[in-house]
N, C-alpha and C. Protein backbone atom coordinates (compact mmCIF):
# COMPACT_ATOMS: atom_id res chain seq x y z
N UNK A 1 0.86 -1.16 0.00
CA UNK A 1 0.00 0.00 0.00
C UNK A 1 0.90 1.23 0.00
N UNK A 2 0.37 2.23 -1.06
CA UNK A 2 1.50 2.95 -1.04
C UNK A 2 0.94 4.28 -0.04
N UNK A 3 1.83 5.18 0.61
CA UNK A 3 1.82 6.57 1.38
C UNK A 3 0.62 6.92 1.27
N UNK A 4 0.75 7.21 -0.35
CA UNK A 4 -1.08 8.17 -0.73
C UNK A 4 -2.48 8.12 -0.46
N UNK A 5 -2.22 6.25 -0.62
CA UNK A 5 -3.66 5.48 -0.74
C UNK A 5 -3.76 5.36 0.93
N UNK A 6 -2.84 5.18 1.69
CA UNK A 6 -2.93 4.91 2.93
C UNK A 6 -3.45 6.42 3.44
N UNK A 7 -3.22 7.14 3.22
CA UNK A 7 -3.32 8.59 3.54
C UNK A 7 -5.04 8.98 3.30
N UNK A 8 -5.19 8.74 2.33
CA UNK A 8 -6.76 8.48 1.96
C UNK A 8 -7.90 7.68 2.52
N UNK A 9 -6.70 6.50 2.90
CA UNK A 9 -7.85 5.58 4.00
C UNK A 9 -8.04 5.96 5.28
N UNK A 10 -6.77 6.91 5.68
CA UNK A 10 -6.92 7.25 7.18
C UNK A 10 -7.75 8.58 7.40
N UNK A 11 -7.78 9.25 5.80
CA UNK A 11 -8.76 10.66 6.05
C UNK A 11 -10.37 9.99 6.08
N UNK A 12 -10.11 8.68 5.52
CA UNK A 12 -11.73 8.23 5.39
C UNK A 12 -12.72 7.60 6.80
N UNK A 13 -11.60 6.88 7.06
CA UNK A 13 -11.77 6.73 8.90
C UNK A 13 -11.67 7.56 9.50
N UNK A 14 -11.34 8.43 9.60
CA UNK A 14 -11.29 9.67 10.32
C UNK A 14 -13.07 10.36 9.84
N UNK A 15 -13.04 10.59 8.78
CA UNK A 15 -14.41 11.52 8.75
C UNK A 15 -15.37 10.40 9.00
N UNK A 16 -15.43 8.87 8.69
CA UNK A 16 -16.61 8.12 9.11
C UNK A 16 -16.63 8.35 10.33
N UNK A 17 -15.46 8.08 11.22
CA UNK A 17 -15.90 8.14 12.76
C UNK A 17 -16.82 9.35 13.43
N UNK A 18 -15.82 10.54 12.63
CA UNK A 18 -16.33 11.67 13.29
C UNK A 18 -17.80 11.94 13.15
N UNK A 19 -18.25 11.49 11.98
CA UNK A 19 -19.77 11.66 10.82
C UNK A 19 -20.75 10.70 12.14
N UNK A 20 -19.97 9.48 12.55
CA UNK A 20 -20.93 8.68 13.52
C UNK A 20 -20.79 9.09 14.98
N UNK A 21 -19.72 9.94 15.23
CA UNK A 21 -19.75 10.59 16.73
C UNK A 21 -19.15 10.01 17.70
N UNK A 22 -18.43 8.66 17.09
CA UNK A 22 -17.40 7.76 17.59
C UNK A 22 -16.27 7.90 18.05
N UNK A 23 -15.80 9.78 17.16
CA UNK A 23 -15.00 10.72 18.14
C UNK A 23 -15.13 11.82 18.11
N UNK A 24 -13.82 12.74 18.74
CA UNK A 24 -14.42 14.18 18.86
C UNK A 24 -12.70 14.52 17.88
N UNK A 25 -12.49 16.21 17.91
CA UNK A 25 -11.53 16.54 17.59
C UNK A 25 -10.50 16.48 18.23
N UNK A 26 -10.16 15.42 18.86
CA UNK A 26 -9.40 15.39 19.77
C UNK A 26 -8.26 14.08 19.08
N UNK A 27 -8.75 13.42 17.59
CA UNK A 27 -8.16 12.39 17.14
C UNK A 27 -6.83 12.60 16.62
N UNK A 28 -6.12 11.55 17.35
CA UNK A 28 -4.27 12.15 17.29
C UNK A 28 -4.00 11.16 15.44
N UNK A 29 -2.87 11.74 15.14
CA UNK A 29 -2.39 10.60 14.19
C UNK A 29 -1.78 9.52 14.58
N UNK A 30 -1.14 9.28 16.00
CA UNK A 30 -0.90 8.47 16.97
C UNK A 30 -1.96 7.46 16.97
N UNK A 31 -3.40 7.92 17.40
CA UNK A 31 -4.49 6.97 17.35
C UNK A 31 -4.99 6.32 16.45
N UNK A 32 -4.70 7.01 15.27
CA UNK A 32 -5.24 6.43 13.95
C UNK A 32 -3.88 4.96 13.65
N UNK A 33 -2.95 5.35 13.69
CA UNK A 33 -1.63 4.45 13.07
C UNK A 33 -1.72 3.63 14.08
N UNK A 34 -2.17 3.86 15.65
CA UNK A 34 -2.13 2.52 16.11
C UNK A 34 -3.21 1.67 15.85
N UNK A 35 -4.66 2.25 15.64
CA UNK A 35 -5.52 1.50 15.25
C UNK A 35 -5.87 0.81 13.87
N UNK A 36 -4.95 1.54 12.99
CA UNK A 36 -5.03 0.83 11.90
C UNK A 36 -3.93 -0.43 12.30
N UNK A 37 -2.72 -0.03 12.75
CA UNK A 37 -1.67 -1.15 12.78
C UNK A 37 -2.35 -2.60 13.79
N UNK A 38 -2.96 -2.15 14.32
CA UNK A 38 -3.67 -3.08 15.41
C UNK A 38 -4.80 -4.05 13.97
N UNK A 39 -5.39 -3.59 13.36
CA UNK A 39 -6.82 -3.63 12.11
C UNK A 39 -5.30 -4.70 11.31
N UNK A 40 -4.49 -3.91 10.77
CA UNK A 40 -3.96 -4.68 9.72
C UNK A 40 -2.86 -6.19 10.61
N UNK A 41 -2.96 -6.20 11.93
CA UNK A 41 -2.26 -7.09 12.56
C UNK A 41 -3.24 -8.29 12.90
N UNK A 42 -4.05 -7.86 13.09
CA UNK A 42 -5.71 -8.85 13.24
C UNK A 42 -6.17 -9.41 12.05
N UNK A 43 -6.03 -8.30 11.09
CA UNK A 43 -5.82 -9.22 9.80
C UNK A 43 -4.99 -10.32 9.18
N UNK A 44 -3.84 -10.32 9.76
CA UNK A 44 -2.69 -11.14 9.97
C UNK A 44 -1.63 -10.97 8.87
N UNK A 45 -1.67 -9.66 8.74
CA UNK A 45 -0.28 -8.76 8.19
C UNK A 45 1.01 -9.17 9.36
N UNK A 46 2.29 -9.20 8.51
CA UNK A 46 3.43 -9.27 8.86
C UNK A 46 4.04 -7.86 9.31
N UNK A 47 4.54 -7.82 10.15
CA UNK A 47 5.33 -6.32 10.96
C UNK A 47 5.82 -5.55 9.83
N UNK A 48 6.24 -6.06 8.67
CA UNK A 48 6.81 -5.48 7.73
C UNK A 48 6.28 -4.60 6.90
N UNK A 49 5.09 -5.43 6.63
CA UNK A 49 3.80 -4.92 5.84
C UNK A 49 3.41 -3.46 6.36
N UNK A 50 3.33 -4.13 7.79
CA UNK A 50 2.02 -2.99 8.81
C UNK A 50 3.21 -1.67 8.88
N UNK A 51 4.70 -2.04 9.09
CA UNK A 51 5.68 -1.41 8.53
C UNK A 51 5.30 -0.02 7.44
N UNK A 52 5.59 -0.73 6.35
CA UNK A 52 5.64 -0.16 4.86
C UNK A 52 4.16 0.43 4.91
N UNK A 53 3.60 0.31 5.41
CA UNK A 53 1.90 0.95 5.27
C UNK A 53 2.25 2.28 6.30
N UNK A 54 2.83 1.81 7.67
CA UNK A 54 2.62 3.51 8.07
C UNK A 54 3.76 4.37 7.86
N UNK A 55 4.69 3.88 6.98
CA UNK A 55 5.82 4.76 6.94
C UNK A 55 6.61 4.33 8.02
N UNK A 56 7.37 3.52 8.68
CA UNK A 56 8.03 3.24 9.17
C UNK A 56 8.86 2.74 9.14
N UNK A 57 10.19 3.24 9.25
CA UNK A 57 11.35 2.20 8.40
C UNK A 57 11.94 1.16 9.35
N UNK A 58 11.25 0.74 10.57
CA UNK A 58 11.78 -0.44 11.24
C UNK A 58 10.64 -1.10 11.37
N UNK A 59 10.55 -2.02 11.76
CA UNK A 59 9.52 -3.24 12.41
C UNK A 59 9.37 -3.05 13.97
N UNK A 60 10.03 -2.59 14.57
CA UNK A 60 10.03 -2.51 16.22
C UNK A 60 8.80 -1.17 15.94
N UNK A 61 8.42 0.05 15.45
CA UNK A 61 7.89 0.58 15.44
C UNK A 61 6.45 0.45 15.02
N UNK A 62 6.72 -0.63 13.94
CA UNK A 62 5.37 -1.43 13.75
C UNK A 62 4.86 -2.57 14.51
N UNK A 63 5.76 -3.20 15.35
CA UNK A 63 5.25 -3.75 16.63
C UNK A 63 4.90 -2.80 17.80
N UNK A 64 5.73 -1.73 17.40
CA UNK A 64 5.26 -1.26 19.17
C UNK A 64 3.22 -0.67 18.89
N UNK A 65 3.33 -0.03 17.37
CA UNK A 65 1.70 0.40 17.14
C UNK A 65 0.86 -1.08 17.00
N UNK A 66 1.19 -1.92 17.07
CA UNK A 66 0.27 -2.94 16.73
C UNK A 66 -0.02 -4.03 18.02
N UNK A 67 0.76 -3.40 18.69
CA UNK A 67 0.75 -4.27 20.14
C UNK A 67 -0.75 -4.04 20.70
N UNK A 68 -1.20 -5.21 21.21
CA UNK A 68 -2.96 -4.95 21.38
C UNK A 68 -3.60 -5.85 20.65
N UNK A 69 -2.94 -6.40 20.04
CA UNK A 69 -3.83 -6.60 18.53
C UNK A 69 -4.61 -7.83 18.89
N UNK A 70 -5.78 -8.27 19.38
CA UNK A 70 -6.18 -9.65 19.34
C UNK A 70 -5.43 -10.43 18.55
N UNK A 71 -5.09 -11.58 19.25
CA UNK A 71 -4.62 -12.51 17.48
C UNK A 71 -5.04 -14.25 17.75
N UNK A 72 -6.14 -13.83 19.13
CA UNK A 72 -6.55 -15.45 19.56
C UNK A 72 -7.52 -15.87 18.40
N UNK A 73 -8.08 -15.64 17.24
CA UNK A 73 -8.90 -16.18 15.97
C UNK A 73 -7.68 -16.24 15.57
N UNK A 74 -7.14 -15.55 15.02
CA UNK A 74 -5.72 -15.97 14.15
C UNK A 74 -5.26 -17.45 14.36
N UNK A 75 -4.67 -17.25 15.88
CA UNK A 75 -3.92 -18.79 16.44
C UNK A 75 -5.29 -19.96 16.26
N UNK A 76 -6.19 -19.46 16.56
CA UNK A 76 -7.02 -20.61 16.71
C UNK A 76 -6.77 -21.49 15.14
N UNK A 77 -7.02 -20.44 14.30
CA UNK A 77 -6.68 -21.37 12.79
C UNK A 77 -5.96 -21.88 12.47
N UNK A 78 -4.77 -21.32 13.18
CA UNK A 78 -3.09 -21.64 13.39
C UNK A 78 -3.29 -23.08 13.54
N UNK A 79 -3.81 -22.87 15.05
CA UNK A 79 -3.72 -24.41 15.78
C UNK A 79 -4.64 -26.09 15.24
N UNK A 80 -5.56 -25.23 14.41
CA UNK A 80 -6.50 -26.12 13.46
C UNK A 80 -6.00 -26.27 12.32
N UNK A 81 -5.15 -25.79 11.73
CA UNK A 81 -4.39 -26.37 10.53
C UNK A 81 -3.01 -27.51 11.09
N UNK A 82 -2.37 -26.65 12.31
CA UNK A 82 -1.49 -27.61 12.36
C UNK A 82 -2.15 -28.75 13.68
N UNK A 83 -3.19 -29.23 13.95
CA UNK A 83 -3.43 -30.23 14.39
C UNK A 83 -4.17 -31.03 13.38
N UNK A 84 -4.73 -30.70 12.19
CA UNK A 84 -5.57 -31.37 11.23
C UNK A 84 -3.96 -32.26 10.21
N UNK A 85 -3.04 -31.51 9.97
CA UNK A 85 -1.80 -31.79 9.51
C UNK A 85 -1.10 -32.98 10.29
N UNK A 86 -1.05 -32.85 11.83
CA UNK A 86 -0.63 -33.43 12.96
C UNK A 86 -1.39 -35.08 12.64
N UNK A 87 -2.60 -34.64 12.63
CA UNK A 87 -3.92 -36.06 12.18
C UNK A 87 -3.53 -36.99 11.59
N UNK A 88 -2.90 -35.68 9.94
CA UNK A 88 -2.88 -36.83 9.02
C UNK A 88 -1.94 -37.26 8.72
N UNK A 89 -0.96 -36.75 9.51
CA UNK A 89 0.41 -37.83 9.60
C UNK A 89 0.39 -38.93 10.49
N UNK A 90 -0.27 -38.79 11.68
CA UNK A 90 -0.26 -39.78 12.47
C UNK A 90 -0.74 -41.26 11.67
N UNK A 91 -2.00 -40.53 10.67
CA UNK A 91 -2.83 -42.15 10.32
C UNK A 91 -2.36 -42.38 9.11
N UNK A 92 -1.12 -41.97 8.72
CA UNK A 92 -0.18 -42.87 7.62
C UNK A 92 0.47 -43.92 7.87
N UNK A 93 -0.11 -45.06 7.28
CA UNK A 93 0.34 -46.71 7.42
C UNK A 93 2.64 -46.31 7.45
N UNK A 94 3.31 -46.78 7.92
CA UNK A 94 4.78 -46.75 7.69
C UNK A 94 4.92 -48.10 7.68
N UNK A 95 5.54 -48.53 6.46
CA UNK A 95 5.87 -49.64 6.01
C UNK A 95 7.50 -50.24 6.62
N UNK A 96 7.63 -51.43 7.58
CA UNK A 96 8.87 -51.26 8.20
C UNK A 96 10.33 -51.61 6.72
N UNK A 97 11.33 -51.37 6.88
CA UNK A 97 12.31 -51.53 5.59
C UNK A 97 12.38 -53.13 6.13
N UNK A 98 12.64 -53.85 4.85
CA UNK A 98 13.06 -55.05 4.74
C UNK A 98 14.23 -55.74 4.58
């Protein structure tokens, strides 16, 4: 996502909220970059990503805005792919060598 388009999405969240009264003028750019970085970390963007989206040229900065982020649905799928994987190795016949 490049600067511009990101810039556009955060003026758009910004006037929906304000339009629904969800805030006042009091909204920092602080609040917006952590709540998007938190939005695109729940989504299950990589630090790098959530990175390059707010302009940040390290990853520690895109962890520190994204810290918060629910990510117990994330793991849960996590843990349901790799126990369904786990399954179907277990119930593979192994033929002993002869």
């Amino acid at each position: 996502m490049d600067r511009e388009r990101l810039q556009r999405l955060v003026a758009a969240i910004k006037l929906k909220l304000e339009r629904e009264g969800a805030i006042g003028s009091g909204l920092t750019l602080y609040g917006l970059r952590h709540t998007v970085a938190v939005i695109m970390r729940e989504l299950g963007f990589d630090e790098r990503t959530i990175a390059d989206a707010l302009g940040q040229k390290t990853i520690e900065m895109a962890r520190h805005y994204a810290k918060g982020a629910d990510l117990k649905p994330k793991m849960r799928g996590v843990v349901k792919s790799l126990d369904a994987a786990w399954n179907e190795r277990k119930t593979k016949t192994v033929k002993p060598p002869e």
